[in-house]
Protein backbone atom coordinates (compact mmCIF):
# COMPACT_ATOMS: atom_id res chain seq x y z
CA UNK A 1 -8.08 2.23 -5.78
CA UNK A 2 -7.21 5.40 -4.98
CA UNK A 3 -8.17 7.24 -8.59
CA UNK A 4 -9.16 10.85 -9.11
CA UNK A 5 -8.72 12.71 -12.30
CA UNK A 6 -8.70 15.95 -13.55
CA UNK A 7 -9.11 17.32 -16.95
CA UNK A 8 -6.46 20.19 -18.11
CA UNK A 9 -6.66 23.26 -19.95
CA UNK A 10 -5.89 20.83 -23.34
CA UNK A 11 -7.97 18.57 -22.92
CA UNK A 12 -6.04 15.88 -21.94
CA UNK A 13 -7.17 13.94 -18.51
CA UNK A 14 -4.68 13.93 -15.58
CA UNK A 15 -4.59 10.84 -12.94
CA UNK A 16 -3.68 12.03 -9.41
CA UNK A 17 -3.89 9.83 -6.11
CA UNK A 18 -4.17 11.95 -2.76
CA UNK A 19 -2.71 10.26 0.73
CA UNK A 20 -1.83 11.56 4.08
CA UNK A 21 -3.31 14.46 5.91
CA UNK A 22 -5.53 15.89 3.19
CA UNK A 23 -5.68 19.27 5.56
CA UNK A 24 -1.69 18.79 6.03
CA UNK A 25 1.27 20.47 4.39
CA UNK A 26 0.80 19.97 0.54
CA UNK A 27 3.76 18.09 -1.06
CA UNK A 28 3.53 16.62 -4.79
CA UNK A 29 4.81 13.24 -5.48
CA UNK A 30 6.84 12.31 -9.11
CA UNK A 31 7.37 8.71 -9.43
CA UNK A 32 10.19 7.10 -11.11
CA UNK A 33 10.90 5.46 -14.98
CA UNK A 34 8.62 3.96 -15.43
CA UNK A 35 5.85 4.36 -12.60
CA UNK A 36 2.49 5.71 -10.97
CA UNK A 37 0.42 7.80 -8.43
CA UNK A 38 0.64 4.26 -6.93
CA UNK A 39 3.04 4.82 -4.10
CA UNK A 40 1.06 2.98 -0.94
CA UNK A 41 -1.65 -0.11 -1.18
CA UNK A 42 -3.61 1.74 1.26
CA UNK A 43 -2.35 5.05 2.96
CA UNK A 44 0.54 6.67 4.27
CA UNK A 45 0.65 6.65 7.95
CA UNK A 46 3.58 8.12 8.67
CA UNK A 47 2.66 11.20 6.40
CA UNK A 48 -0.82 11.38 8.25
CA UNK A 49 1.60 11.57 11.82
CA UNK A 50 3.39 14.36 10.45
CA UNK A 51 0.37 16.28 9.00
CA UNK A 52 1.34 15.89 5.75
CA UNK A 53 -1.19 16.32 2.65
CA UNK A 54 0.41 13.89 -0.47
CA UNK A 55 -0.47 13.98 -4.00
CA UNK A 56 1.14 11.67 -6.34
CA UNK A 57 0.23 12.36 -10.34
CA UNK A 58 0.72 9.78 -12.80
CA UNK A 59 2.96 11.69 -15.47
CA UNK A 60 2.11 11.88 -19.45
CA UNK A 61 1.27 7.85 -21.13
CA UNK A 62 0.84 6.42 -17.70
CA UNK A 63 -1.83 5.60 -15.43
CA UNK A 64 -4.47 8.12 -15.89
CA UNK A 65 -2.77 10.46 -17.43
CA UNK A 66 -2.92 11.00 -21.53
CA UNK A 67 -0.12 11.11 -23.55
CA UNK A 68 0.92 14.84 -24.38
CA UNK A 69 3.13 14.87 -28.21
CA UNK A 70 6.36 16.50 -28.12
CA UNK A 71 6.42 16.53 -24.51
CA UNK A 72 9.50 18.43 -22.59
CA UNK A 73 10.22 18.11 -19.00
CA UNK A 74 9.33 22.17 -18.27
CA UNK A 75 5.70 21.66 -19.61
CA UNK A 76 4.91 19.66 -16.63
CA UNK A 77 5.26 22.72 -14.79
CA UNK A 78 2.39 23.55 -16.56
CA UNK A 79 -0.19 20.55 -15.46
CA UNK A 80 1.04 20.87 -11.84
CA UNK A 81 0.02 24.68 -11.59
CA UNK A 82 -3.16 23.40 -13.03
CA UNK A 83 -3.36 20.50 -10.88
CA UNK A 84 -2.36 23.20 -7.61
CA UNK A 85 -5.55 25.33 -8.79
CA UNK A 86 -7.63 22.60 -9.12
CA UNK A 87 -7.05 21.67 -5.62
CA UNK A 88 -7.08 25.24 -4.49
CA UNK A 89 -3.50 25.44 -3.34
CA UNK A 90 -1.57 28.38 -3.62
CA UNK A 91 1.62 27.24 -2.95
CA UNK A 92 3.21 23.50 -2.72
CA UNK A 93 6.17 21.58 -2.47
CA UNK A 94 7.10 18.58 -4.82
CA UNK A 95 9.24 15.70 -4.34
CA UNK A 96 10.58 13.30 -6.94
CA UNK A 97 12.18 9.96 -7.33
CA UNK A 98 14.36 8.42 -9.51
CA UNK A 99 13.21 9.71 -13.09
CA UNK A 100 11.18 11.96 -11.18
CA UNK A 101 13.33 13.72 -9.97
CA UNK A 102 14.17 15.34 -13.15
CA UNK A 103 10.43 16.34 -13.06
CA UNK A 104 10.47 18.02 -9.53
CA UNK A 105 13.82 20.33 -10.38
CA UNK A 106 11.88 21.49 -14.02
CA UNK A 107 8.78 22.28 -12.01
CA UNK A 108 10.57 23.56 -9.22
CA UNK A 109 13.03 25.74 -11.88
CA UNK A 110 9.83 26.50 -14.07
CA UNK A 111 7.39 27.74 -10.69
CA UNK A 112 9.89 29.57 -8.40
CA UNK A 113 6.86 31.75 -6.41
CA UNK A 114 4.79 28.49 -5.71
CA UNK A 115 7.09 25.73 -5.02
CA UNK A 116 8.34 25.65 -1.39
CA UNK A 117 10.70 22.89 -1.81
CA UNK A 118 12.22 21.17 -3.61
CA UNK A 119 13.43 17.24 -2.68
CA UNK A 120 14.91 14.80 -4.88
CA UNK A 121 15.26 11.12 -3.76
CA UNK A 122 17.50 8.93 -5.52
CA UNK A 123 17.27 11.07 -8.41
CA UNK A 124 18.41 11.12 -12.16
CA UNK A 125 20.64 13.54 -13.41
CA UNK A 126 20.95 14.71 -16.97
CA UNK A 127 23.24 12.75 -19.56
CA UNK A 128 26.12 14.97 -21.32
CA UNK A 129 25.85 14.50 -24.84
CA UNK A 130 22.68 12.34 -24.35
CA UNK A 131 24.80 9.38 -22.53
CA UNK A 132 24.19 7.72 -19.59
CA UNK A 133 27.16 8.30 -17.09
CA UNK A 134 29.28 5.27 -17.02
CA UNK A 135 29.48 5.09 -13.46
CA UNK A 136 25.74 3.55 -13.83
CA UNK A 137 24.90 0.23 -13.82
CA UNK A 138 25.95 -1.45 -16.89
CA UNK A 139 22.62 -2.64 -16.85
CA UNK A 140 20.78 0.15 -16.39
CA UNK A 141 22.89 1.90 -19.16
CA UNK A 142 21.66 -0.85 -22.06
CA UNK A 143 18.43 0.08 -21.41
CA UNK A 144 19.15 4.08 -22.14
CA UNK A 145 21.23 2.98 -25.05
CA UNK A 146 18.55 0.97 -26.53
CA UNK A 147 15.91 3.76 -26.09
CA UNK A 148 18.34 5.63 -28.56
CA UNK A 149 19.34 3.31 -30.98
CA UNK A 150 16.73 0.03 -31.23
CA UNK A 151 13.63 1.36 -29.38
CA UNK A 152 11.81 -1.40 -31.52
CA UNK A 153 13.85 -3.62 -29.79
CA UNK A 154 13.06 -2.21 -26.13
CA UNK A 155 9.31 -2.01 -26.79
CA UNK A 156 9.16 -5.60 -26.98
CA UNK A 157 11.21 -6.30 -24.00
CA UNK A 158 8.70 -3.93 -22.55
CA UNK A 159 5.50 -5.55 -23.78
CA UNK A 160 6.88 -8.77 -22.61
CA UNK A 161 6.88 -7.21 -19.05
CA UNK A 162 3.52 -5.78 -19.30
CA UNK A 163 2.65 -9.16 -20.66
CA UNK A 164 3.82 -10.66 -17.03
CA UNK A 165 2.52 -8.20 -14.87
CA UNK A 166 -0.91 -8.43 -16.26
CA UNK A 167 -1.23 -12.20 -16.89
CA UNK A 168 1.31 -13.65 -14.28
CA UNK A 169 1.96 -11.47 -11.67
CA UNK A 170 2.98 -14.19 -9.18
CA UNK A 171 6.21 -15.17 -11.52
CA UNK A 172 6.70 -11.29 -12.22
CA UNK A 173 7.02 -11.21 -7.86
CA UNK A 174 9.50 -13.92 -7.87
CA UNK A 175 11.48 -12.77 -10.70
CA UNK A 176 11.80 -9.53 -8.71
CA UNK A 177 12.97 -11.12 -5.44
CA UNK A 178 15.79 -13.01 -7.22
CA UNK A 179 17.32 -9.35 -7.42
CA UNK A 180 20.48 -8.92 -9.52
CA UNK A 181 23.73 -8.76 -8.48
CA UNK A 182 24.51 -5.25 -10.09
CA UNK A 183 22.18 -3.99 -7.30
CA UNK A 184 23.20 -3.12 -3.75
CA UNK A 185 22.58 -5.34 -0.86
CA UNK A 186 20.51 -2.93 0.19
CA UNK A 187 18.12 -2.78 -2.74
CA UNK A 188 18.54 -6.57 -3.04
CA UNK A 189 17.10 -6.98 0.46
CA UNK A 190 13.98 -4.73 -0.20
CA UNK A 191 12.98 -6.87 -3.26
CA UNK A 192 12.76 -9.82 0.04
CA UNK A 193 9.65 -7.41 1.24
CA UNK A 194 6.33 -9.08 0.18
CA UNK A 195 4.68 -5.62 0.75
CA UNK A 196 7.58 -4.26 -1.19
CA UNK A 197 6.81 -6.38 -3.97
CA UNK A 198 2.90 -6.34 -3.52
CA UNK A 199 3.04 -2.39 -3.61
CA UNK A 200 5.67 -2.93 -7.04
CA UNK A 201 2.89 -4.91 -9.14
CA UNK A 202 0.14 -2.55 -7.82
CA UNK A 203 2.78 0.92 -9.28
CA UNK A 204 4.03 -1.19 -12.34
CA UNK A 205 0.54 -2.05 -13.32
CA UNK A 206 -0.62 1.06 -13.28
CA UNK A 207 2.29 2.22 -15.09
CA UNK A 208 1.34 0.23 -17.93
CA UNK A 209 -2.35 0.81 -17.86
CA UNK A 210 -1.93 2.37 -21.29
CA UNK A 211 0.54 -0.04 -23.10
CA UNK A 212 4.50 0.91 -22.46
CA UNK A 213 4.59 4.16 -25.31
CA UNK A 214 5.04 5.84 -22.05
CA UNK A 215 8.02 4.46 -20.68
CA UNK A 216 9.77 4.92 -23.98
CA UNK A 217 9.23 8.35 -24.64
CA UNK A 218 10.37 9.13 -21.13
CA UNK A 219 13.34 7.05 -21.42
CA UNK A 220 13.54 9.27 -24.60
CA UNK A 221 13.25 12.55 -22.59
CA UNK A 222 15.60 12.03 -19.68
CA UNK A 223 18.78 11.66 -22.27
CA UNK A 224 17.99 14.57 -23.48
CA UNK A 225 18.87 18.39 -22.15
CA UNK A 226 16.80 19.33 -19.26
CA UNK A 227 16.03 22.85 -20.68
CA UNK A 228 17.52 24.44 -17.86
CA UNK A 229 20.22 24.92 -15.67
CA UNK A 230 20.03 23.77 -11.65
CA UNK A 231 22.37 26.23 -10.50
CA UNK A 232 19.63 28.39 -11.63
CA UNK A 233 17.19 26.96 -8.86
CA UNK A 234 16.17 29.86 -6.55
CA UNK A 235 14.09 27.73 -4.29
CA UNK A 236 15.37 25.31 -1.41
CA UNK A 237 16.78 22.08 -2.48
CA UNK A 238 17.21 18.62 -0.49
CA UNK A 239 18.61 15.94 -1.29
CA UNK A 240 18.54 12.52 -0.55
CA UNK A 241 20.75 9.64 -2.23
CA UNK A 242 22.34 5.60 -1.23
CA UNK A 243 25.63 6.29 -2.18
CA UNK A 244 25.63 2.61 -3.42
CA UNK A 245 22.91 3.33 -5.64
CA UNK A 246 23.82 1.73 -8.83
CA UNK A 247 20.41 3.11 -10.86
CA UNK A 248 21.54 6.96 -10.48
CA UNK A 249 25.49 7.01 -9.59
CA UNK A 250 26.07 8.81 -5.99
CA UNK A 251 29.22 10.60 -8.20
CA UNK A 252 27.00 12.00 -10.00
CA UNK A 253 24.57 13.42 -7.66
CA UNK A 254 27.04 15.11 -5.41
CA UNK A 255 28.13 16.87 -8.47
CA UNK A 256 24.48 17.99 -9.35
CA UNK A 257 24.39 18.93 -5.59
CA UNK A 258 27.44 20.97 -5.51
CA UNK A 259 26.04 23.16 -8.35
CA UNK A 260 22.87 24.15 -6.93
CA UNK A 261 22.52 27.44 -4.67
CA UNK A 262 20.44 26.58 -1.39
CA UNK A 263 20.53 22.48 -1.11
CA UNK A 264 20.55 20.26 1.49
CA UNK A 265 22.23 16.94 1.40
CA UNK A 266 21.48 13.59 3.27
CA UNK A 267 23.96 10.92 2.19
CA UNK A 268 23.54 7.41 3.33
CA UNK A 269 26.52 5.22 3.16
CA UNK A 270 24.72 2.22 2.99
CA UNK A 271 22.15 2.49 0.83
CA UNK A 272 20.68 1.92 -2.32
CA UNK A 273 18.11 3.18 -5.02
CA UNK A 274 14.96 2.17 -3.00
CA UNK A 275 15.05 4.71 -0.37
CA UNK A 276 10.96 5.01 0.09
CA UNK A 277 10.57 1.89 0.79
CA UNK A 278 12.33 1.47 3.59
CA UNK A 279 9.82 2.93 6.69
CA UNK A 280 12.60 4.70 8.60
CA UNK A 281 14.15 6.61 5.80
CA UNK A 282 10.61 7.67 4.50
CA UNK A 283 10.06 9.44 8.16
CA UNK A 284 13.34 10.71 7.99
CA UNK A 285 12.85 12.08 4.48
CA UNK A 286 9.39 13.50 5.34
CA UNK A 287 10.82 15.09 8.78
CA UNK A 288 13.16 16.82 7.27
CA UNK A 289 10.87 17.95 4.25
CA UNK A 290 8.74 19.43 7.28
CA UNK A 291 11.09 21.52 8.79
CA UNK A 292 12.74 22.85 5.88
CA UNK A 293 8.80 24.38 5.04
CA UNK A 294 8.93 25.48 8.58
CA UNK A 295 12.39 27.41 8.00
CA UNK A 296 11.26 29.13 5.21
């Protein structure tokens, strides 16, 4: 598997994965909640095409990475300079998904000389008052809710997961392709993928490595205040979202959009949540990541 690790200024070890063209155009990866520097089972080919150098980092209580206490959103900004220096990079770009993208605007908000862009994919958006918008899944929004008032009870829903994946991966793969119906079609048909699925045990796995502590105190983290404001964002923003993504409500989004300064916005009608895994979005995500480091 693709592991490398680093160890940071605290102490604590940091799990990174590189893909693509390692001499390309540097872009950070942020995985979702919960997730991995597992994005591919092998390599990315279409990132290699466009000369592009990925490096996905397993955030704090995942993968490789060791839990940090007390951990805010801006101090990842932090571990990614590190992580930049490490790898002798002066400047970078980040991208994140889902949770992650929370992540890539702090780092982005946090490191305004070194960050070229900025993309967020299907990204979360903060709660007001530390409540999940309603126009999320209903689904989706018991799980928040439970992270704030019985996390006892989530961690057990969560162990029982990690239980699966581990022991019984097979039934974990077929639970997943019965889908749900409060997802999209679209996001309904990529749980049909078998390399959709094989690639989901491989990132959930590793997501788990170190028990589920750090799913919860993420969940924890993303109802909470960001620490900062995005129309405060100096650096170029783009922005890709399904608008029938029921995980993080299109509504939403456009209104986090429409507040920050220099953004870019790709809307698709038809889609859902799971935007990277569908080959011809990824190229047309990465394409346009590309020339927006070419413009500025």
């Amino acid at each position: 598997m693709n592991e490398n690790i680093m160890v940071l200024s605290d102490g604590r070890q940091l799990g990174y994965s590189l893909y693509g063209d390692l001499k390309g155009i540097p872009l950070f990866l942020f995985h979702g909640t919960p997730g991995s520097r597992v994005w591919f089972t092998e390599d990315d080919s279409i990132a290699k095409e466009l000369g592009i150098f990925l490096i996905a980092t397993d955030r704090p209580g995942y993968g490789l990475s060791d839990k940090k206490h007390h951990f805010k959103l801006l101090d990842y900004a932090q571990d990614m300079e590190e992580l930049a220096k490490h790898l002798e990079l002066e400047n970078f770009s980040v991208l994140g998904v889902s949770g992650g993208g929370a992540f890539a605007a702090a780092v982005t908000y946090a490191l305004p000389n070194q960050v070229e862009v900025c993309m967020l994919v299907g990204t979360a958006t903060p709660f007001e008052n530390g409540k999940p918008p309603t126009t999320m899944s209903k689904e989706n929004r018991i799980g928040f809710y439970m992270t704030k008032y019985c996390p006892w009870l989530l961690k057990q829903l969560e162990k029982l997961k990690k239980k699966l994946i581990d022991q019984k991966p097979e039934l974990y793969i077929k639970n997943l392709r019965k889908g749900g119906s409060y997802l999209s079609d679209w996001d309904n048909n990529m749980l049909q993928r078998d390399e959709v699925l094989e690639n989901g045990v491989l990132h959930s796995k590793e997501a788990y490595r170190q028990g589920v502590d750090g799913v919860i105190d993420e969940s924890k983290l993303l109802t909470k205040d960001w620490g900062f404001k995005v129309e405060k964002l100096t650096t170029p923003v783009i922005v890709w979202h399904g608008e029938k993504d029921t995980f993080s409500s299109f509504i939403e989004v456009r209104n986090l959009a429409n507040k920050i300064p220099q953004v870019e916005t790709h809307y698709l009608e038809e889609a859902g949540h799971f935007l990277t895994e569908s080959d011809e979005v990824w190229k047309s995500i990465l394409t346009s990541f590309k020339e927006s480091v070419f413009k500025s």
